[in-house]
Protein backbone atom coordinates (compact mmCIF):
# COMPACT_ATOMS: atom_id res chain seq x y z
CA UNK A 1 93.28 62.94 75.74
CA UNK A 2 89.55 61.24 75.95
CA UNK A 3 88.19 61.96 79.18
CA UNK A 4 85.38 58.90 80.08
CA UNK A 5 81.98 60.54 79.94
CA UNK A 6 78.19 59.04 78.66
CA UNK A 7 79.27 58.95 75.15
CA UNK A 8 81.93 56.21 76.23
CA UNK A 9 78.77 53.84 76.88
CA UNK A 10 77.72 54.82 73.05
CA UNK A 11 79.72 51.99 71.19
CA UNK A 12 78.52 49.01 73.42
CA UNK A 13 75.09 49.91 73.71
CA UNK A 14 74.87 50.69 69.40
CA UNK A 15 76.05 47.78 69.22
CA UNK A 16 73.58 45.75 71.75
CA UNK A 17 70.61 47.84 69.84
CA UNK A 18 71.69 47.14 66.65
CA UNK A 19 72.39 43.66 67.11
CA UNK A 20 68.70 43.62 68.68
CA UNK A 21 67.68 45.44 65.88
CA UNK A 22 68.98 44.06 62.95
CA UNK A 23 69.46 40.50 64.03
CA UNK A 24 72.91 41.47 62.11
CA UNK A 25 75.73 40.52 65.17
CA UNK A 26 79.12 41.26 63.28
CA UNK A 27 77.84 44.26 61.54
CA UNK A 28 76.46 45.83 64.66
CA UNK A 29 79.69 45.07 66.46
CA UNK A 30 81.80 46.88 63.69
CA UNK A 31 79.39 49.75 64.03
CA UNK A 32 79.86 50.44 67.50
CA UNK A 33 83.70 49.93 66.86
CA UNK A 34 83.88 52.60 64.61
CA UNK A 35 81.93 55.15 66.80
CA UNK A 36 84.31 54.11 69.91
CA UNK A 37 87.62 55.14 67.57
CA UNK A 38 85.22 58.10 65.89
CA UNK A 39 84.83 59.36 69.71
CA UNK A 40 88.59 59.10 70.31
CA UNK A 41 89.43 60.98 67.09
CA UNK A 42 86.91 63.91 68.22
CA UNK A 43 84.14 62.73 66.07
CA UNK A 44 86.39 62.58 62.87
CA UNK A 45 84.55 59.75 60.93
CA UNK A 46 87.37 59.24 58.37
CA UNK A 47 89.51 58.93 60.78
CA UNK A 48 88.23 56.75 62.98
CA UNK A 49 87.27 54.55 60.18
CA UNK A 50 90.55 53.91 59.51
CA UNK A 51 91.54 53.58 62.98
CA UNK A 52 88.86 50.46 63.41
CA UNK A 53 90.28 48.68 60.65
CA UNK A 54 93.39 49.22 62.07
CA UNK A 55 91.70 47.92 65.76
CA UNK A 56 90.35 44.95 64.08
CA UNK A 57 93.51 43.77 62.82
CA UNK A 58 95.34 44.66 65.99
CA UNK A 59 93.28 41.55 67.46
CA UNK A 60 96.37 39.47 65.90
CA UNK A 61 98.57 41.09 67.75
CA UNK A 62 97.36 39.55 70.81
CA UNK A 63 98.45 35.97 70.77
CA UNK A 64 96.02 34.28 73.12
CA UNK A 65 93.04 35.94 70.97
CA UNK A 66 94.22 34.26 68.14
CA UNK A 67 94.62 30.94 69.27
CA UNK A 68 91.04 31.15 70.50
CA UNK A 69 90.37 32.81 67.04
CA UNK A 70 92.20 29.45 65.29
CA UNK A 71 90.47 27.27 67.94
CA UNK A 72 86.95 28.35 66.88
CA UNK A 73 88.00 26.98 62.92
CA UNK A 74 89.72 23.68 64.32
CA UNK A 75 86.71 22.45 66.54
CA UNK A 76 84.06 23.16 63.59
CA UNK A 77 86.96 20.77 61.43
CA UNK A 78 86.63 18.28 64.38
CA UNK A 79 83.12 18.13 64.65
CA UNK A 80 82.51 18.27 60.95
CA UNK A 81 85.11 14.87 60.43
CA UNK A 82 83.35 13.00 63.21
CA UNK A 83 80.03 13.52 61.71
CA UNK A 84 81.36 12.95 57.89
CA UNK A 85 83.15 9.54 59.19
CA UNK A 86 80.44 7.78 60.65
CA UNK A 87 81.29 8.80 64.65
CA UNK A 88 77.75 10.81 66.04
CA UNK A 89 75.78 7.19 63.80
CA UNK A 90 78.40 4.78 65.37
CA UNK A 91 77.95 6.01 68.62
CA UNK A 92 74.53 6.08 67.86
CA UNK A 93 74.21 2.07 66.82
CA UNK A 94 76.22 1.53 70.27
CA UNK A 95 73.78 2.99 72.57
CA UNK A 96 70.75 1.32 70.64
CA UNK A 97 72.56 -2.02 70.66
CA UNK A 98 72.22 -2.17 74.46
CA UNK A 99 69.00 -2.92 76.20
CA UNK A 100 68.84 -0.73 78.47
CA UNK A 101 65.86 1.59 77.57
CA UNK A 102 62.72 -1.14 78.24
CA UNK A 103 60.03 1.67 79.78
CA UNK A 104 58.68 5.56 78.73
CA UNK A 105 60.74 6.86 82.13
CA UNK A 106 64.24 5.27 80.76
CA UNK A 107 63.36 6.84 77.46
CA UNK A 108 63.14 10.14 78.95
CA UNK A 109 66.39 9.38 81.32
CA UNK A 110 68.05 8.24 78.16
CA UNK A 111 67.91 11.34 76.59
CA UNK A 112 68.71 13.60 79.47
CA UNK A 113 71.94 10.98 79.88
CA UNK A 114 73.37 11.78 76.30
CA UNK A 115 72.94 15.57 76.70
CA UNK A 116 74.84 15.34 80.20
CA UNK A 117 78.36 13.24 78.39
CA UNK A 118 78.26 14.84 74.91
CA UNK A 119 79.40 18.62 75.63
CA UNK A 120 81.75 18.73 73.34
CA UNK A 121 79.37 21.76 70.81
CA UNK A 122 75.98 22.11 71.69
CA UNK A 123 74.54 21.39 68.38
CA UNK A 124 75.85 18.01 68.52
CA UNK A 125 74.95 17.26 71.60
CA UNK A 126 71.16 18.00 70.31
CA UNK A 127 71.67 16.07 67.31
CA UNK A 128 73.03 13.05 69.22
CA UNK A 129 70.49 13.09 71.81
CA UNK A 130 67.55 13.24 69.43
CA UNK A 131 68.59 10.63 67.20
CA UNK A 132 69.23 8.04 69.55
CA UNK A 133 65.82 9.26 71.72
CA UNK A 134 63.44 9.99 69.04
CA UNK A 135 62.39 6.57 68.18
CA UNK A 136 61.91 5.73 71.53
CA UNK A 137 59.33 8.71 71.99
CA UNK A 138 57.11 7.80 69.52
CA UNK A 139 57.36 4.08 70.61
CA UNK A 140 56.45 4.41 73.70
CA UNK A 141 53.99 7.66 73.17
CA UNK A 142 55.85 10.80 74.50
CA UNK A 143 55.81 13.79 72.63
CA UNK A 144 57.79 15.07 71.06
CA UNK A 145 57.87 18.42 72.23
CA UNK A 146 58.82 17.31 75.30
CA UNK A 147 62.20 15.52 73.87
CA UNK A 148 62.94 19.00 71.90
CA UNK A 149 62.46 20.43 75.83
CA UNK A 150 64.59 17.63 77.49
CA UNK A 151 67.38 17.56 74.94
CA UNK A 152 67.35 21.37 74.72
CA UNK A 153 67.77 21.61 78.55
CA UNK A 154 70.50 19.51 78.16
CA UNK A 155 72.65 20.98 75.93
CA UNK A 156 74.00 25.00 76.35
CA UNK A 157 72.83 24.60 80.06
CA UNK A 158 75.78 21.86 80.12
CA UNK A 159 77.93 23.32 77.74
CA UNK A 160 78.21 26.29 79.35
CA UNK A 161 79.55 24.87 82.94
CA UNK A 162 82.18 23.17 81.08
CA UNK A 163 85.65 24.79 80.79
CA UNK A 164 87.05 21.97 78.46
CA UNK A 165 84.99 22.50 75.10
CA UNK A 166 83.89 25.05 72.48
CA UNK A 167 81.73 27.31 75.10
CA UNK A 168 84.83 27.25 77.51
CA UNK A 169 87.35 28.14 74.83
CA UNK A 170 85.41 31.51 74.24
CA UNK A 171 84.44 31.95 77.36
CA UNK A 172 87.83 32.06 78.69
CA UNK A 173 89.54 34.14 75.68
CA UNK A 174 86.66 37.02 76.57
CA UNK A 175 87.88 36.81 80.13
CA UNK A 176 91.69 37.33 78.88
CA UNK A 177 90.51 39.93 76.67
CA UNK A 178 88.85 41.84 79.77
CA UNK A 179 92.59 42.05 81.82
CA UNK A 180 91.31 39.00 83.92
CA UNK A 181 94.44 37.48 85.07
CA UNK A 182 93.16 33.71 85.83
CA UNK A 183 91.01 33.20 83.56
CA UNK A 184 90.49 29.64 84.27
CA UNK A 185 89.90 29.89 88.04
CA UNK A 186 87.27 33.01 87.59
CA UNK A 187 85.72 30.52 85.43
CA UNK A 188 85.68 27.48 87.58
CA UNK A 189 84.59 29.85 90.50
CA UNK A 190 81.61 31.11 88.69
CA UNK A 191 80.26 27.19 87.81
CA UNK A 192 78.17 26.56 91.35
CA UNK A 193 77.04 30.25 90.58
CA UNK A 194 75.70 30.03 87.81
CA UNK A 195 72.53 29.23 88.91
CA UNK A 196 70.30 29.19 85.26
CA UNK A 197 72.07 26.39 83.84
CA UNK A 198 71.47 24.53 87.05
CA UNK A 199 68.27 25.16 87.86
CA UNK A 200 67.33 24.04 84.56
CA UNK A 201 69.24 20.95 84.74
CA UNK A 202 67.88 20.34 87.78
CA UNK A 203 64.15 21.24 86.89
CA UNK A 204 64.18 18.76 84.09
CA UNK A 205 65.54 15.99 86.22
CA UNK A 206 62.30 16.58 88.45
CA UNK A 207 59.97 16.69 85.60
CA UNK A 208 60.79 13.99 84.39
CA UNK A 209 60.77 12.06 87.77
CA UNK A 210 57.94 13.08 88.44
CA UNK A 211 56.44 13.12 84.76
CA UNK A 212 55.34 16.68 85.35
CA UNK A 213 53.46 18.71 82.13
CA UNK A 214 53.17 22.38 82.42
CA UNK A 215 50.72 24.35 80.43
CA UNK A 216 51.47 23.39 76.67
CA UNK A 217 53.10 20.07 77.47
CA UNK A 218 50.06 18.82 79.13
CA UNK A 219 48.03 18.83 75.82
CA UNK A 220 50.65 17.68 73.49
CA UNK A 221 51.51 14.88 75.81
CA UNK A 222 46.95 14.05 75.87
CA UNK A 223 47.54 14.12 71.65
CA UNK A 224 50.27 11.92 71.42
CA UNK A 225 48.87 9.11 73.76
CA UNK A 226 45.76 9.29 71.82
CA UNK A 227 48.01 8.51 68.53
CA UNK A 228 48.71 11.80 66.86
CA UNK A 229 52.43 12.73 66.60
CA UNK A 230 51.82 16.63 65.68
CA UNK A 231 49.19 18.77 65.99
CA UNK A 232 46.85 18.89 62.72
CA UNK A 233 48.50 21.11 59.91
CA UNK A 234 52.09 21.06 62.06
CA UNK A 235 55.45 21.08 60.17
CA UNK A 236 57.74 18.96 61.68
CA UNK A 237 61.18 20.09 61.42
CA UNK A 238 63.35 17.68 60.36
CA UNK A 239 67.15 18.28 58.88
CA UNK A 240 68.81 15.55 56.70
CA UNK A 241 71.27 14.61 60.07
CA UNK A 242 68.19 13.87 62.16
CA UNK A 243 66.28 11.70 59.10
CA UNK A 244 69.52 9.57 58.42
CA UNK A 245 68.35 6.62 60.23
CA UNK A 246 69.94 3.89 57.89
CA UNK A 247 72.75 1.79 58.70
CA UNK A 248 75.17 3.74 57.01
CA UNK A 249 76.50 7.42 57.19
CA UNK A 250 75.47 10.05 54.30
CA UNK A 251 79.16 9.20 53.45
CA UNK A 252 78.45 5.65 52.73
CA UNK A 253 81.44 4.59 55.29
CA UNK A 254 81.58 2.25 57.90
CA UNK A 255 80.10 3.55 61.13
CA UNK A 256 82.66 3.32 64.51
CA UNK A 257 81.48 4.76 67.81
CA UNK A 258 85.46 4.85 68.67
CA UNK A 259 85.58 7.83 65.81
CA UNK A 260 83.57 10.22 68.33
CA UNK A 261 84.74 8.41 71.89
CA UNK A 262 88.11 8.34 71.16
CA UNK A 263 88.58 11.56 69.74
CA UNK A 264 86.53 13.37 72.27
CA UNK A 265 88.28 11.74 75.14
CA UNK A 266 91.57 12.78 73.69
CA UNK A 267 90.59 16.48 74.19
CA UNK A 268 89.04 16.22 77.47
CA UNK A 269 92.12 14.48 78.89
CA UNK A 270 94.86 16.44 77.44
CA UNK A 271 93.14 19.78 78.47
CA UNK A 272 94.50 19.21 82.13
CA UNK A 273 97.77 17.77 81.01
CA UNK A 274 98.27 21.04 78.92
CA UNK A 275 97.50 23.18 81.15
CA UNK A 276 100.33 21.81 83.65
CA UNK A 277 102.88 21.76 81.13
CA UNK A 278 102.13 25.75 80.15
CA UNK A 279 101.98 26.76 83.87
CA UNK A 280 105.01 25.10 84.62
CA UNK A 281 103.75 22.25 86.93
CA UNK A 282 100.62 24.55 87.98
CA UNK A 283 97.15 23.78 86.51
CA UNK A 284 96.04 27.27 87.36
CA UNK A 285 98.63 29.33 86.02
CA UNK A 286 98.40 27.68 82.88
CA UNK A 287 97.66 29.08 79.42
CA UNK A 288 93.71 28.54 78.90
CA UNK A 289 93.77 29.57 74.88
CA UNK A 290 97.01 27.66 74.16
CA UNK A 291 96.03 24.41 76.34
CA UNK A 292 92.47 24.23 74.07
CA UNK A 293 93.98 24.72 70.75
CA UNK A 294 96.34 21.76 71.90
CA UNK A 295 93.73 19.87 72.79
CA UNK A 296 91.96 19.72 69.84
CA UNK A 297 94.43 19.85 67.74
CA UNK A 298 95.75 16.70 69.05
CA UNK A 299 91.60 15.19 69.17
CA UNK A 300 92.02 15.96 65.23
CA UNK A 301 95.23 14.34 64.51
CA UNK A 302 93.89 11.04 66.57
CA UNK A 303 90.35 11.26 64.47
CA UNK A 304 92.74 11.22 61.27
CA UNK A 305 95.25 8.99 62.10
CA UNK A 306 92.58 6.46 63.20
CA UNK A 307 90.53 7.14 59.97
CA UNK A 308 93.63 6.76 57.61
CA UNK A 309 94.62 3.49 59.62
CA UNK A 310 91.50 1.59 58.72
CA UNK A 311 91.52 2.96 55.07
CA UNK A 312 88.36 4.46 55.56
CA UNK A 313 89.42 7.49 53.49
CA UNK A 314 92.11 9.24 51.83
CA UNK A 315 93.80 12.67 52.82
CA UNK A 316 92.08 14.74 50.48
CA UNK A 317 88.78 13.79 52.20
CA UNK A 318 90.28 14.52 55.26
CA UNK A 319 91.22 17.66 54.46
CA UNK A 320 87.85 18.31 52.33
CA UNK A 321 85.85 17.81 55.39
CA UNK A 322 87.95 19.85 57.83
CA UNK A 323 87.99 22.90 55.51
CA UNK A 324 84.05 21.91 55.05
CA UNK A 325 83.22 22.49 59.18
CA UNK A 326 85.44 25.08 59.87
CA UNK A 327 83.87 27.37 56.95
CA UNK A 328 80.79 26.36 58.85
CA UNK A 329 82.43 28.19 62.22
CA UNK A 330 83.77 31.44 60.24
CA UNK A 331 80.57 33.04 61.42
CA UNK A 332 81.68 32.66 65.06
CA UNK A 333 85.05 33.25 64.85
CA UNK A 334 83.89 36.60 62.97
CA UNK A 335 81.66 37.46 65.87
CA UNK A 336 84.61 36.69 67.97
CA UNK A 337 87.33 38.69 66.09
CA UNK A 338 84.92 41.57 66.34
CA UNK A 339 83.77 41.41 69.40
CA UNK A 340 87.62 41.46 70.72
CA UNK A 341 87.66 44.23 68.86
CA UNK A 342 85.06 46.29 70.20
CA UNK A 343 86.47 45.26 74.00
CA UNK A 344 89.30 47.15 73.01
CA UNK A 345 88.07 50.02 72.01
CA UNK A 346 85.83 50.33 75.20
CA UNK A 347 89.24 49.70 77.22
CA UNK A 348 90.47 52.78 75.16
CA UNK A 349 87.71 54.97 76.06
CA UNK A 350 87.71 53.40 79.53
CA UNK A 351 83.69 52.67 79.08
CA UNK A 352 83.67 49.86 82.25
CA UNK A 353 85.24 52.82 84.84
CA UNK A 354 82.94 54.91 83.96
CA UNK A 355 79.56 52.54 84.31
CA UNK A 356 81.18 51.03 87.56
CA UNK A 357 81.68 54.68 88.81
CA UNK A 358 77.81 55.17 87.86
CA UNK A 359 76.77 52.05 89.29
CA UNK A 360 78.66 52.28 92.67
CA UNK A 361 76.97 55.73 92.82
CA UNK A 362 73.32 54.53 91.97
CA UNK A 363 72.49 50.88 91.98
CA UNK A 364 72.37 48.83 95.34
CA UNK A 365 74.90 45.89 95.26
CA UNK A 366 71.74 43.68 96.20
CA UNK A 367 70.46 44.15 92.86
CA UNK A 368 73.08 43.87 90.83
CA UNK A 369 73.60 40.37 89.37
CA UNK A 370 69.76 40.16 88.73
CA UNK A 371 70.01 43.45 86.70
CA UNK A 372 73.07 41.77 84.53
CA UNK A 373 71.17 38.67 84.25
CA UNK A 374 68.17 40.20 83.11
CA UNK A 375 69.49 42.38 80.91
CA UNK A 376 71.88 39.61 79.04
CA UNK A 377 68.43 37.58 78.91
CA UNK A 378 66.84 40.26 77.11
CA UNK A 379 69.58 40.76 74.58
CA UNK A 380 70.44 36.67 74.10
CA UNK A 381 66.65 36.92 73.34
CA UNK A 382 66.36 39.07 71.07
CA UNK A 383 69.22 38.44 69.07
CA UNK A 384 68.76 34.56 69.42
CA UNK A 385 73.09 34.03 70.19
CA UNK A 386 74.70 32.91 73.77
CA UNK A 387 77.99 33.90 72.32
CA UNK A 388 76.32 37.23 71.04
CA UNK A 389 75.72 37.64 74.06
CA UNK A 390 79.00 36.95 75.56
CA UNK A 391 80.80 39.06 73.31
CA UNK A 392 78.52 42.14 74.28
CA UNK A 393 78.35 41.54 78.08
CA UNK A 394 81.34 39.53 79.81
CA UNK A 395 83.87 42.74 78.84
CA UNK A 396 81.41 44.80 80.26
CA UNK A 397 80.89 42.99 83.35
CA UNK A 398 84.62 42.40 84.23
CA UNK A 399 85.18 46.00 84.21
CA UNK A 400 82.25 46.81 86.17
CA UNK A 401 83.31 43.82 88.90
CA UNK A 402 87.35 45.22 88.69
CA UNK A 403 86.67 48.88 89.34
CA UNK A 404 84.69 48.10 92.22
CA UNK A 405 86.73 45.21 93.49
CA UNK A 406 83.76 42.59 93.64
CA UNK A 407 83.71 39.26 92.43
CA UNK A 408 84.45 38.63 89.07
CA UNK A 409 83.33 35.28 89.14
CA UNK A 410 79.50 36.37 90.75
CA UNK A 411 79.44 38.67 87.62
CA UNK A 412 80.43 36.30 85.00
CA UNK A 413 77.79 33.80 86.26
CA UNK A 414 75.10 36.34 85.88
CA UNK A 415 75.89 37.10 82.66
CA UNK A 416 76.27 33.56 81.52
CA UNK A 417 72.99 32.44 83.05
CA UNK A 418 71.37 35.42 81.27
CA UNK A 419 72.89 34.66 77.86
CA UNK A 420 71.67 30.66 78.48
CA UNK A 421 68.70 31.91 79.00
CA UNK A 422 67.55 34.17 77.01
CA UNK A 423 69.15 31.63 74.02
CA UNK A 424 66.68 28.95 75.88
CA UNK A 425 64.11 30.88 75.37
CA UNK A 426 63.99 32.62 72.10
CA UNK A 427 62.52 31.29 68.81
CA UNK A 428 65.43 32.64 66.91
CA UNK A 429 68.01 30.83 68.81
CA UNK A 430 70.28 28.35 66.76
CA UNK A 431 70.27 26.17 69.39
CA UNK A 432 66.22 26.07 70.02
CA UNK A 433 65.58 25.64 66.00
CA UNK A 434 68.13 22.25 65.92
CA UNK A 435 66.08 21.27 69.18
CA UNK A 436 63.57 21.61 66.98
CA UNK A 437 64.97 19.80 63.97
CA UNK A 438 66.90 16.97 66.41
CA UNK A 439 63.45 16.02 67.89
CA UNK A 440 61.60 16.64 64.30
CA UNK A 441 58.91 18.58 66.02
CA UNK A 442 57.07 21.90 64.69
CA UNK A 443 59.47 24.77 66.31
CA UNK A 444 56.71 26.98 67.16
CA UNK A 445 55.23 24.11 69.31
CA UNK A 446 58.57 23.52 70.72
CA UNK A 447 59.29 27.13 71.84
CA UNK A 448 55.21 27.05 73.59
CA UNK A 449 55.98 23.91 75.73
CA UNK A 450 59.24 24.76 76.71
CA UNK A 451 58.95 28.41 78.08
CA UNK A 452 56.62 27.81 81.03
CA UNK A 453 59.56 25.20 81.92
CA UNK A 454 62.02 28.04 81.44
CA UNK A 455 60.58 30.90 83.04
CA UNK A 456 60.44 28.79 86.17
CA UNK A 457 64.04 27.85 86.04
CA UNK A 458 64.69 31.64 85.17
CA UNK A 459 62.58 32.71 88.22
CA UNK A 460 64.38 30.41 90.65
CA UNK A 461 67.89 32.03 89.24
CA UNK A 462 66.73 35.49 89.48
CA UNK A 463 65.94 34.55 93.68
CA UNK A 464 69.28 33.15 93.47
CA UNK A 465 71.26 36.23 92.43
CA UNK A 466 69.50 38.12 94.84
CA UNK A 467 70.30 36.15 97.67
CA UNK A 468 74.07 36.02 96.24
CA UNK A 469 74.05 39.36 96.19
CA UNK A 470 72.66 40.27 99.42
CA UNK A 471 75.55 37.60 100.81
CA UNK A 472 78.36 37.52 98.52
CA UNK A 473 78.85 41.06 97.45
């Protein structure tokens, strides 16, 4: 019988160096999930080889972790079909039909508007918002750096708070995972704490109120009002969603805003009404993995139905496209899958008792959530992945916050601002690179204007979880 000692903390922390490391998420994961079952077999590599594989697939077993497994597939299909049948441009040509932006300040408010209502994937959301903003930059002389920072603040920080979408989905099957028995209310509960994602939200708001440019900004804002869009020698970068700018979609069909509102609010609506039907006439006790796979799967069958309707294209494309985005998600459902994985095996080896036994012994409550928020900063940093990050840290935490009876919600927040964060932040980061690309600005310049902007918001959170801590815990 394995007796919790320091070598249970080996498999999470191989895996957060590795991961740091090699840049290499699912491989590092599987790593450390081998040395967890290698420890439990006393150090018998074979063995415990053969007892990961046999962890990995036990993930099945678990039917809310594979719903959230199928979920991750389905919304990359959704997103994928909205895009390939003319929704993100239709939605697009709406918003430019109205005359509503007439000034630089409704420009910038524009922008920060579409990032707020699109939180469906955060990718799209940056996409959206830059296409529809972008023109109006360089009209009315803003740079561009500062819509990659605006649009970028506007995304994960929003995505994140939101139980009903992609972010939420994982979110809440990591919380299952972690013996978390509701899920959706520690989740809910830990939104007004999560203070990154707000202060940022809130910091851009009052920049651009107050048309505020901090350190970089300030001379890329001077270049573009004297006519220069980039710097001299300056890449932008541009990807072939952000230069369609033609009346019609790279599929050549007819372009209908109604193929991303409709769809959209399908999901967001039905979330609530599954969740009452699977917890029997209580929202709370409802099933948060088998209400979101619902959800979209009935967003998806209204996208197709609506498509087929107006003849717009046949099955097979249907299908085509679907299989098309949710190849494009296999990567996260991977990191998911694996991640699961590795939670178990620190269950096994009882890895969260034994750093909450440590922690209660050593580390002052006060100081606490900054430590997890810092430390999921660093590692969403350096590895340049929110859900990385998640996958690594929320187990962790909800051990930690169970064995010493504190508030699991206070500890998720931390870790979620950290993750946000440190994604915000690094240069590596998916979503900072389709900033980026949305706002077809050099990404090097886009990661120097933003981070003064950042490490504020960052400094106000870190105040912020020490105060909660001093109160709350």
């Amino acid at each position: 019988m394995y007796e919790p000692n320091w070598t249970s903390l080996l498999p999470p922390l191989l895996a957060i160096v590795l991961a740091i490391a090699t840049k290499q998420v699912v491989i590092s994961l599987s790593i450390g999930i081998w040395v967890g079952y290698c420890l439990l077999q006393s150090v018998n590599p074979l063995a415990g080889l053969a007892l990961a594989i046999d962890g990995v697939i036990h993930v099945f077993s678990d039917a809310g972790d594979t719903r959230v497994l199928v979920f991750t597939l389905v919304i990359g299909g959704l997103i994928a079909s909205i895009e390939r049948f003319g929704g993100v441009r239709g939605f697009i040509r709406l918003l430019e039909s109205r005359s509503w932006v007439n000034n630089p300040q409704k420009a910038k408010w524009l922008a920060y508007g579409t990032g707020l209502v699109i939180f469906i994937e955060s990718n799209i959301t940056l996409l959206v918002a830059g296409s529809i903003a972008r023109p109006l930059f360089d009209r009315y002389q803003i740079a561009r750096e500062k819509l990659a920072y605006i649009i970028d603040s506007t995304s994960a920080p929003v995505c994140v708070l939101i139980p009903l979408n992609a972010w939420g989905a994982v979110i809440l099957s990591l919380l299952s995972s972690s013996n978390i028995e509701d899920p959706i209310d520690v989740f809910i509960s830990s939104i007004l704490l999560n203070f990154y994602p707000l202060a940022v939200l809130g910091t851009s708001a009052l920049v651009i109120w107050r048309n505020m440019h901090i350190g970089p900004m300030k001379a890329a804002q001077s270049r573009t009002e004297q006519g220069a869009v980039l710097w001299p020698d300056a890449a932008p970068m541009v990807g072939s969603a952000v230069a369609e700018s033609d009346g019609q979609s790279a599929s050549g069909l007819q372009e209908r805003a109604s193929t991303m509102i409709v769809p959209i609010a399908v999901m967001v609506l039905s979330m609530p009404l599954f969740l009452y039907i699977t917890g029997d006439g209580d929202i709370s006790a409802g099933s948060g993995s088998t209400s979101v796979l619902w959800a979209v799967l009935s967003s998806l069958a209204v996208l197709w139905i609506e498509v087929l309707y107006s003849r717009r294209a046949r099955l097979e494309e249907l299908m085509s496209s679907f299989l098309q985005g949710a190849g494009a998600f296999l990567p996260v459902s991977m990191i998911l899958l694996f991640a699961l994985a590795l939670g178990d095996v620190a269950n096994l080896l009882q890895t969260g008792s034994y750093v909450a036994q440590i922690a209660g012994e050593t580390v002052p409550k006060i100081v606490m959530l900054p430590l997890l928020f810092l430390i999921s900063s660093f590692i969403a940093f350096s590895i340049g992945s929110s859900w990385g990050t998640f996958a690594i840290m929320i187990p962790l935490s909800m051990e930690i916050a169970l064995s010493l009876s504190l508030s699991p919600s206070l500890f998720l927040a931390a870790v979620l601002s950290g993750s946000v964060f440190g994604d915000h932040a690094s240069p590596i980061s998916d979503t900072t690179v389709v900033s980026s690309m949305a706002a077809a600005t050099n990404h090097i310049d886009h990661v120097r204007t933003q981070l003064p902007y950042a490490l504020v918001s960052a400094g106000v959170a870190t105040v912020c979880f020490f105060l909660a801590g001093a109160v709350l815990l």
